[in-house]
Protein backbone atom coordinates (compact mmCIF):
# COMPACT_ATOMS: atom_id res chain seq x y z
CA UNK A 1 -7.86 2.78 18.01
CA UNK A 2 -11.29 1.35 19.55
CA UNK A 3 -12.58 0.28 15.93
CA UNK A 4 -10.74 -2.46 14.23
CA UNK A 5 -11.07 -6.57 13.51
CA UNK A 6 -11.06 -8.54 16.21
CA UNK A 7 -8.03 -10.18 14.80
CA UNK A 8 -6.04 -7.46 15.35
CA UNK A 9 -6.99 -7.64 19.43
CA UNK A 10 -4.05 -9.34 20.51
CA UNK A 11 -1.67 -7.40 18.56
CA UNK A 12 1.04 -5.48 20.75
CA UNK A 13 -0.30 -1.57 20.34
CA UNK A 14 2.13 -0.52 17.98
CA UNK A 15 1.07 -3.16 15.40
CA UNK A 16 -2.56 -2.49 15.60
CA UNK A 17 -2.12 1.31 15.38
CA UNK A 18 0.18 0.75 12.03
CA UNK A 19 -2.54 -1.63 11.03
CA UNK A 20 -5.12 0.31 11.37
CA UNK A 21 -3.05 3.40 9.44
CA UNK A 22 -2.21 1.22 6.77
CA UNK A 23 -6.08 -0.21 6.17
CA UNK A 24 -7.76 2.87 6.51
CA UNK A 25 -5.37 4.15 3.92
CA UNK A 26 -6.33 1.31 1.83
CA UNK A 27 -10.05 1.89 2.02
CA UNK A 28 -9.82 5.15 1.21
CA UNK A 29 -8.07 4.20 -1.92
CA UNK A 30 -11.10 1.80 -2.67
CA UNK A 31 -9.97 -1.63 -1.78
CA UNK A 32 -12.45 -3.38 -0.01
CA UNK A 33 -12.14 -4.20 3.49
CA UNK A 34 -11.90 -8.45 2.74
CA UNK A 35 -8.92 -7.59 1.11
CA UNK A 36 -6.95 -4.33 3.13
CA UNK A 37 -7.65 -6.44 6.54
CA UNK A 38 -5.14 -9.21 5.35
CA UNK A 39 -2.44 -6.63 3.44
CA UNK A 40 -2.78 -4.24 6.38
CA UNK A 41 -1.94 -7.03 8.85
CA UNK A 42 1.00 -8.27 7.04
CA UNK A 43 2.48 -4.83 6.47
CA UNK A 44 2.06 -3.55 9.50
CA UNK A 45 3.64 -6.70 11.25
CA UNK A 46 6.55 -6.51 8.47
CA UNK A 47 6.88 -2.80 9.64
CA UNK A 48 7.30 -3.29 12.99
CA UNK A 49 10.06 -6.12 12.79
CA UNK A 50 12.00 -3.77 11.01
CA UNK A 51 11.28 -0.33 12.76
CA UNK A 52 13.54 0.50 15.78
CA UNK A 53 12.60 0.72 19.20
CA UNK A 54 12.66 4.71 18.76
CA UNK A 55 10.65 4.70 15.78
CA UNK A 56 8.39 2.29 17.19
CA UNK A 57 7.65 4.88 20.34
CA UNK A 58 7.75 8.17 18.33
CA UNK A 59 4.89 5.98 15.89
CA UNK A 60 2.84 5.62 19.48
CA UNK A 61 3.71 8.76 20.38
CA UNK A 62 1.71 10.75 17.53
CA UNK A 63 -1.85 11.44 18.41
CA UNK A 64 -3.84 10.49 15.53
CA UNK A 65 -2.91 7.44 13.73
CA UNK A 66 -3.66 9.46 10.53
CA UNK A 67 -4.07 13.59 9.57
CA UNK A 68 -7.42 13.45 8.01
CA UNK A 69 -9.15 16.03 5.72
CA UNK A 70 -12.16 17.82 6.43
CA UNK A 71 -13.97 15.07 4.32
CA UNK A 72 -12.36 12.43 6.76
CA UNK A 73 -9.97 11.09 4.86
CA UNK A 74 -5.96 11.44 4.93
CA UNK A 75 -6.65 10.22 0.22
CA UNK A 76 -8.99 11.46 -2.04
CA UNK A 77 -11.45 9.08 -3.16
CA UNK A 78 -9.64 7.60 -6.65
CA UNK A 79 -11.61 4.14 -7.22
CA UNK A 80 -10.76 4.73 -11.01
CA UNK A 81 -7.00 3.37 -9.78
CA UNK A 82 -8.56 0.09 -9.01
CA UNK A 83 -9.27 -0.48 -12.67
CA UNK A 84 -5.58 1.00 -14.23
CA UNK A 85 -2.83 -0.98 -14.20
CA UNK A 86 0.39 -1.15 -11.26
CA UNK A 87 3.35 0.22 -13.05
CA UNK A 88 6.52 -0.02 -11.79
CA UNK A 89 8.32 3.25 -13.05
CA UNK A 90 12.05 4.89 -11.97
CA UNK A 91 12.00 7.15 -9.05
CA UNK A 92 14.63 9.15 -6.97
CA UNK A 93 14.75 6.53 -4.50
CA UNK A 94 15.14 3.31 -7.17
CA UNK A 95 11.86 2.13 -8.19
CA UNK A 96 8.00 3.09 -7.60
CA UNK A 97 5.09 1.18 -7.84
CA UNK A 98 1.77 3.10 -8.21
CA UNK A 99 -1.36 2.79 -10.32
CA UNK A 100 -1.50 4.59 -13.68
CA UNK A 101 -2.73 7.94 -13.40
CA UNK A 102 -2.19 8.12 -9.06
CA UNK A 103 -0.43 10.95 -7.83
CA UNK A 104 2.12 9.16 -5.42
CA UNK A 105 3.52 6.25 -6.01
CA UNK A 106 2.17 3.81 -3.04
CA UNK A 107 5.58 2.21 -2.12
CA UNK A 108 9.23 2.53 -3.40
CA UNK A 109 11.78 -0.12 -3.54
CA UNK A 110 15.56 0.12 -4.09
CA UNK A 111 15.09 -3.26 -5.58
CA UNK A 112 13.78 -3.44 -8.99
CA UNK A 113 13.01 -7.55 -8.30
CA UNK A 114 11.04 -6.03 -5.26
CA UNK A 115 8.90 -3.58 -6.78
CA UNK A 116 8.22 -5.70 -9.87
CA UNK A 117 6.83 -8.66 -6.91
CA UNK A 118 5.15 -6.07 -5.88
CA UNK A 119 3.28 -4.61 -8.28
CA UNK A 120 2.20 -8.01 -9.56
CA UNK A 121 0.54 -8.80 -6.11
CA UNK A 122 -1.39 -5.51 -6.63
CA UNK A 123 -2.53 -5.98 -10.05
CA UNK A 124 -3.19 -9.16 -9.61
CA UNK A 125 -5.31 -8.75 -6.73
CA UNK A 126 -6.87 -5.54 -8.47
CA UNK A 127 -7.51 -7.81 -11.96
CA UNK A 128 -5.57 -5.75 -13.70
CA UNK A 129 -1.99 -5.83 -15.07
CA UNK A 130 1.43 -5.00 -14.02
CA UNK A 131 3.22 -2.92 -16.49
CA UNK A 132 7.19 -2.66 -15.58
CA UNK A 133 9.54 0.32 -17.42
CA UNK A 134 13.42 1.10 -18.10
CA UNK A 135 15.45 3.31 -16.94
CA UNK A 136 14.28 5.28 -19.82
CA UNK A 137 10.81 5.03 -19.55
CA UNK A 138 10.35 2.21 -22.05
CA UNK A 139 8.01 -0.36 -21.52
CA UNK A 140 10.51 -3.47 -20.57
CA UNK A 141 7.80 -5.92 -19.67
CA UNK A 142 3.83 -6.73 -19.17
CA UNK A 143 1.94 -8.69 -16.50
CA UNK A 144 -1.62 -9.33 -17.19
CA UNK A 145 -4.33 -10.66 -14.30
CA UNK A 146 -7.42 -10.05 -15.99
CA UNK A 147 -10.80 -10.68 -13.68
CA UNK A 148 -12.07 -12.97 -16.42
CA UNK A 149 -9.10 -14.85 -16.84
């Protein structure tokens, strides 16, 4: 909680701490800090506009903004998902978005419209493309966002 941009100084405590969750989350996935600093930020703040007052204190309330492995990180080290495309797949909840091969999808959405969004903000921030399924597992549609395009 002593380590973070200087941005995020005037942010009520709550914020920060989700900020800070959410971009060292993202830097262990392998985005680089020019780009979790802004996503972090806007998450967080989204986060906290929606969270209640009680979820807001049982959030401050934990000790550790994150449980971290022995290695020090809460994710293993997969920079490989920064080259494979966002796919936005069915999932219990409505609709996942996660890189192909991950483990976890990285958000879910009851929305399809949302995920898809989604999805293409990732791969297109990644380079990559954003490849959206059916119900049945069928590719329905393909986003590309190339680095060289």
């Amino acid at each position: 909680m002593n380590d973070y941009p200087s941005s995020w100084k005037n942010f009520e405590k709550s914020v920060r701490k989700k900020a800070i969750e959410i971009g060292n989350a993202m830097l262990d996935e392998g985005y680089s800090e020019g780009r979790a600093i802004p996503i972090a930020t806007e998450k967080a703040k989204e986060w906290h506009e929606n969270a209640s007052s009680e979820e807001v204190e049982d959030f401050l309330e934990e000790g550790n903004t994150q449980k971290r492995s022995e290695e020090g990180k809460k994710y293993e080290d997969r920079p490989e998902l920064m080259e494979r495309a966002e796919l936005v797949t069915p999932h219990d909840n409505g609709w996942a978005v996660q890189a192909k091969g991950a483990k976890k999808p990285s958000e879910v959405f009851s929305d399809k419209t949302e995920a898809v969004k989604r999805a293409k903000e990732i791969a297109e921030n990644k380079g990559t493309e954003a490849v959206i399924k059916k119900e049945d597992g069928s590719i329905e549609d393909r986003f590309s966002y190339g680095r060289n395009e």
